[in-house]
PDB file of N, CA and C in Angstrom:
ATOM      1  N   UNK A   1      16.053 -15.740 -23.132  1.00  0.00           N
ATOM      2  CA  UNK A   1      15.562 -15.412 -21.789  1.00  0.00           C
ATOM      3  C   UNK A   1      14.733 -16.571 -21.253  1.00  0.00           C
ATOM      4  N   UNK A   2      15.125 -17.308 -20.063  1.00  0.00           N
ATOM      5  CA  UNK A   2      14.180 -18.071 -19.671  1.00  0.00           C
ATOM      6  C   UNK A   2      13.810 -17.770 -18.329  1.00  0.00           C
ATOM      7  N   UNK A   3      12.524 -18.202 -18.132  1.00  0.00           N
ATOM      8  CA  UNK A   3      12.099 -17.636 -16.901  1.00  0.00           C
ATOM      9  C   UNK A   3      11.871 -18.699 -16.074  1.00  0.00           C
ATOM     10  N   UNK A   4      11.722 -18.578 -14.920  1.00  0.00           N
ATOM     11  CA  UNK A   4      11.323 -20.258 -14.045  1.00  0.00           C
ATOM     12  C   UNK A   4      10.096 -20.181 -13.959  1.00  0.00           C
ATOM     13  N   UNK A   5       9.584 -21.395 -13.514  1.00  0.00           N
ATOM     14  CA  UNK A   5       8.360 -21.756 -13.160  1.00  0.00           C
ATOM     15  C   UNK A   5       7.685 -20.710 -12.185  1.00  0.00           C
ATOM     16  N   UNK A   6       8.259 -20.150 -11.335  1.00  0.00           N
ATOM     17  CA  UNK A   6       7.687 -19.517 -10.325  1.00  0.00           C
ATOM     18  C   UNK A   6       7.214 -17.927 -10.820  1.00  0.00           C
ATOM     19  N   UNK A   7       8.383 -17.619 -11.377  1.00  0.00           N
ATOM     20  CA  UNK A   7       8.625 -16.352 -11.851  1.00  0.00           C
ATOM     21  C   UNK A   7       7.312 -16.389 -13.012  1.00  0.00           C
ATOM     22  N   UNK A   8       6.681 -17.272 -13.607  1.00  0.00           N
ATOM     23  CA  UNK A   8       5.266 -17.190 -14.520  1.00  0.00           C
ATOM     24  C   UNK A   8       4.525 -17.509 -13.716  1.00  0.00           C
ATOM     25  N   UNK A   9       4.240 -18.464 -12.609  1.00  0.00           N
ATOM     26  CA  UNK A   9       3.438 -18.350 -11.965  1.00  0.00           C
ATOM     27  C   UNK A   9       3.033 -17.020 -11.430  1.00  0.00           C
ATOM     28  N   UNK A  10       4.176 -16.177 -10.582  1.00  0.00           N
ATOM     29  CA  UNK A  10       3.429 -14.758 -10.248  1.00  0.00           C
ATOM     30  C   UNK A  10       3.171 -13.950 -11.017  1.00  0.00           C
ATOM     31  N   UNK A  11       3.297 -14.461 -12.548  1.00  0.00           N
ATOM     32  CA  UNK A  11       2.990 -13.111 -13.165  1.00  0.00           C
ATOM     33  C   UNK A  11       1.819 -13.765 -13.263  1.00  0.00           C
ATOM     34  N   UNK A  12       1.293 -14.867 -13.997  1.00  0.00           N
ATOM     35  CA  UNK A  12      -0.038 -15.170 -13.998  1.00  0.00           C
ATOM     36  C   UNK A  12      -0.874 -14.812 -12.795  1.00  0.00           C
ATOM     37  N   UNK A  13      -0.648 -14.777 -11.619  1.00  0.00           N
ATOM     38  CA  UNK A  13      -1.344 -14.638 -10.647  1.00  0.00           C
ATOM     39  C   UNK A  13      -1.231 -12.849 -10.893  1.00  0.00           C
ATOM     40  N   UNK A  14      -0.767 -12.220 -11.116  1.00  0.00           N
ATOM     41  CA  UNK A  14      -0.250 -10.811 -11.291  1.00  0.00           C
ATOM     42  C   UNK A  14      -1.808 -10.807 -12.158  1.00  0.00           C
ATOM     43  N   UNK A  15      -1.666 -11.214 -13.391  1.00  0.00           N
ATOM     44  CA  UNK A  15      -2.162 -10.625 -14.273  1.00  0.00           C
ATOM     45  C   UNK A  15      -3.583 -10.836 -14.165  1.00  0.00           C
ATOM     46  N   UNK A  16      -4.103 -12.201 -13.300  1.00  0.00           N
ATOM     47  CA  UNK A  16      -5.762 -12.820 -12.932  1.00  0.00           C
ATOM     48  C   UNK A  16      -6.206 -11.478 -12.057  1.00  0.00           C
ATOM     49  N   UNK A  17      -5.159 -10.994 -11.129  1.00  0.00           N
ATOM     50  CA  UNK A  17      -5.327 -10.398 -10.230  1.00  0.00           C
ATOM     51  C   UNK A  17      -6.175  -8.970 -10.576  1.00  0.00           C
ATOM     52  N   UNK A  18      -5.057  -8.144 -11.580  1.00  0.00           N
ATOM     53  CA  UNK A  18      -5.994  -7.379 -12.440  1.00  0.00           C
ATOM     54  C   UNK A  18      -7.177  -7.385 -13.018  1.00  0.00           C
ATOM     55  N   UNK A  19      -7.307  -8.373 -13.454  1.00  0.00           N
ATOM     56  CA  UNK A  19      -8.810  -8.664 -14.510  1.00  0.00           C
ATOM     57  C   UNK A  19      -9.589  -8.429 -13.558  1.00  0.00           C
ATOM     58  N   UNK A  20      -9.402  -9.480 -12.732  1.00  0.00           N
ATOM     59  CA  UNK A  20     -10.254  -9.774 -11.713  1.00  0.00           C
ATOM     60  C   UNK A  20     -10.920  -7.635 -11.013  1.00  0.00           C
ATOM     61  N   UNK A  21      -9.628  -7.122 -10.582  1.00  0.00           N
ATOM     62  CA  UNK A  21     -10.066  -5.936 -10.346  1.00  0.00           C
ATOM     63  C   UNK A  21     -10.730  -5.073 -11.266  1.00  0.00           C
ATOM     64  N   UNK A  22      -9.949  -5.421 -12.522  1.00  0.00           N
ATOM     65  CA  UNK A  22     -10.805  -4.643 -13.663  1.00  0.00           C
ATOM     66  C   UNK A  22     -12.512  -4.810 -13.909  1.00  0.00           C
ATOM     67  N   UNK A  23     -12.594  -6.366 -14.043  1.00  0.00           N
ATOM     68  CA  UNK A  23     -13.947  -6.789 -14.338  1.00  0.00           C
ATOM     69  C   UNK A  23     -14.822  -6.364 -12.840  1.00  0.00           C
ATOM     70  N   UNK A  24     -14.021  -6.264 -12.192  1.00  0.00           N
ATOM     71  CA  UNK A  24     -15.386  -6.030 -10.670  1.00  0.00           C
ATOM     72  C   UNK A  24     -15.535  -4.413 -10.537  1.00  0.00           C
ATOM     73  N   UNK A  25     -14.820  -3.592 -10.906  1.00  0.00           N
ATOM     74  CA  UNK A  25     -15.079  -2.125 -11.642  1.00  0.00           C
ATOM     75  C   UNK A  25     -16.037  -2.418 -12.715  1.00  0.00           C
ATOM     76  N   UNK A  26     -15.994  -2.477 -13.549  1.00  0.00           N
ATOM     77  CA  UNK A  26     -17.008  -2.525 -14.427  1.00  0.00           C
ATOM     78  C   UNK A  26     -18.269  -3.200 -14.011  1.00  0.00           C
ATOM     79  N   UNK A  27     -18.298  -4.137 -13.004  1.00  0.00           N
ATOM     80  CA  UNK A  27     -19.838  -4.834 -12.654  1.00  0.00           C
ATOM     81  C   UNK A  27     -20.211  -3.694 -11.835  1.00  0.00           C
ATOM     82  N   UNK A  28     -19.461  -2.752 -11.244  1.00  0.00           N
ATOM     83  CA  UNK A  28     -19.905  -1.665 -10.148  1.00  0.00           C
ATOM     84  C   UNK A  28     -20.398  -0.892 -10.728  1.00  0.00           C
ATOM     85  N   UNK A  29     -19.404  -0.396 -12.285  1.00  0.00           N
ATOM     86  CA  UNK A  29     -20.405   0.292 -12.742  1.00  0.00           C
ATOM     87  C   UNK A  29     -21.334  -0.084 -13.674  1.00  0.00           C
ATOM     88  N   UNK A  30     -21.960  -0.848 -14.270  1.00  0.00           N
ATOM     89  CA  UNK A  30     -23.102  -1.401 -14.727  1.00  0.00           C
ATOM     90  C   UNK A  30     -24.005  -1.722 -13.615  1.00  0.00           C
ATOM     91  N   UNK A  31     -23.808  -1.975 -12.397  1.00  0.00           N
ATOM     92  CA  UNK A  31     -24.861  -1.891 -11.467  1.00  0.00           C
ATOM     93  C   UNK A  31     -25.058  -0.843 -10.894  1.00  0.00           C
ATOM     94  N   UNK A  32     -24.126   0.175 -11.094  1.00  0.00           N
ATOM     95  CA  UNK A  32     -24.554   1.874 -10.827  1.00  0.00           C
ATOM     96  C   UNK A  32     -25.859   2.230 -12.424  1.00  0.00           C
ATOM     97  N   UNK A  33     -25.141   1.774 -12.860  1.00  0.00           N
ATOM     98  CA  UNK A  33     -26.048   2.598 -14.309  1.00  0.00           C
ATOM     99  C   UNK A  33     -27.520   1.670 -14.300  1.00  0.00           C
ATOM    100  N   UNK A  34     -27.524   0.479 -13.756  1.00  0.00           N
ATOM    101  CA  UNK A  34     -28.863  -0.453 -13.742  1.00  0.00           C
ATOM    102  C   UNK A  34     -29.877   0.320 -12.946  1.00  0.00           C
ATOM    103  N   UNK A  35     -28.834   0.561 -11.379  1.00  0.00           N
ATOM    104  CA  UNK A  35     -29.863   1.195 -10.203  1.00  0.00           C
ATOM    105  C   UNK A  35     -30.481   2.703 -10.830  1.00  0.00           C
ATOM    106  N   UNK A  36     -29.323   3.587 -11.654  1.00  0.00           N
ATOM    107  CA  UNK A  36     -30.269   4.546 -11.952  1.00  0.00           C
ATOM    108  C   UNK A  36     -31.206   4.075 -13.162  1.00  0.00           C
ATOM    109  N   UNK A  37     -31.281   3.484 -13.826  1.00  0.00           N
ATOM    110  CA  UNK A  37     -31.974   3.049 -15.135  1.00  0.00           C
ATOM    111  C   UNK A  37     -33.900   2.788 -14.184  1.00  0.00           C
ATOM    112  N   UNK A  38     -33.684   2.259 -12.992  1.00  0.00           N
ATOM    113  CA  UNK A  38     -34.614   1.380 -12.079  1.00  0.00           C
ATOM    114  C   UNK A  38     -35.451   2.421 -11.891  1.00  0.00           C
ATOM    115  N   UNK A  39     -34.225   3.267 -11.156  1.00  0.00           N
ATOM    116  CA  UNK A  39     -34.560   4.838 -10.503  1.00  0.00           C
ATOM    117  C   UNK A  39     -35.829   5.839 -11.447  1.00  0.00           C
ATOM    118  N   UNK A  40     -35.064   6.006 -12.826  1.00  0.00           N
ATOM    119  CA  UNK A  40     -36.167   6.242 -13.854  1.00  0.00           C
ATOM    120  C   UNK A  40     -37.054   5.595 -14.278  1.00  0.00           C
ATOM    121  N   UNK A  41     -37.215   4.542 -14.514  1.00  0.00           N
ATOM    122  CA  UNK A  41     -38.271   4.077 -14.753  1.00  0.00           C
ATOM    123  C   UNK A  41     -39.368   3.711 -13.939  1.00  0.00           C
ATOM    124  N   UNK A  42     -39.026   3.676 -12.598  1.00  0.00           N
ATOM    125  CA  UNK A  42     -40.095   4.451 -11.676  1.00  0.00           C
ATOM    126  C   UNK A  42     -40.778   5.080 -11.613  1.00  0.00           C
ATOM    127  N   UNK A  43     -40.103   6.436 -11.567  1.00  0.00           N
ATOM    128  CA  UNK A  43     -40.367   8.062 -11.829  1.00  0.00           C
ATOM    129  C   UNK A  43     -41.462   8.018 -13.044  1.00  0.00           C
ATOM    130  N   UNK A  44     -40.857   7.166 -14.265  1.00  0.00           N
ATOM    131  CA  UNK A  44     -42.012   7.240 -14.829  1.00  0.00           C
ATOM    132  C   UNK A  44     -42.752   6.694 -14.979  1.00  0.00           C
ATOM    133  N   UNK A  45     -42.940   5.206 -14.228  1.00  0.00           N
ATOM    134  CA  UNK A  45     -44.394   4.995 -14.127  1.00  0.00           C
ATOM    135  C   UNK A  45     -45.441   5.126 -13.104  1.00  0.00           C
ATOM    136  N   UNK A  46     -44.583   5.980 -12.294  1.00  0.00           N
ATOM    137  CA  UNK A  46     -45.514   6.546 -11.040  1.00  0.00           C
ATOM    138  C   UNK A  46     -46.307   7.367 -11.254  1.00  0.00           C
TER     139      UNK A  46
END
């Protein structure tokens, strides 16, 4: 099976594309779980 140049290029771009969405889900939620972490520790030192 050989593939052309182009045909790996879009998959590479395919596959950056994902990460890319994957990893910026996960920064959303680690900065959801930071803001409440903030949230409590407020609360308790107020």
């Amino acid at each position: 099976m050989k593939t052309s140049p182009t045909k790996t290029t879009d998959l590479v771009k395919s596959i950056d594309k994902q990460l890319k969405a994957i990893l910026t889900e996960d920064i959303r939620k680690i900065d959801d779980v930071n803001v409440r972490s903030a949230a409590f520790l407020q609360l308790i030192a107020a």
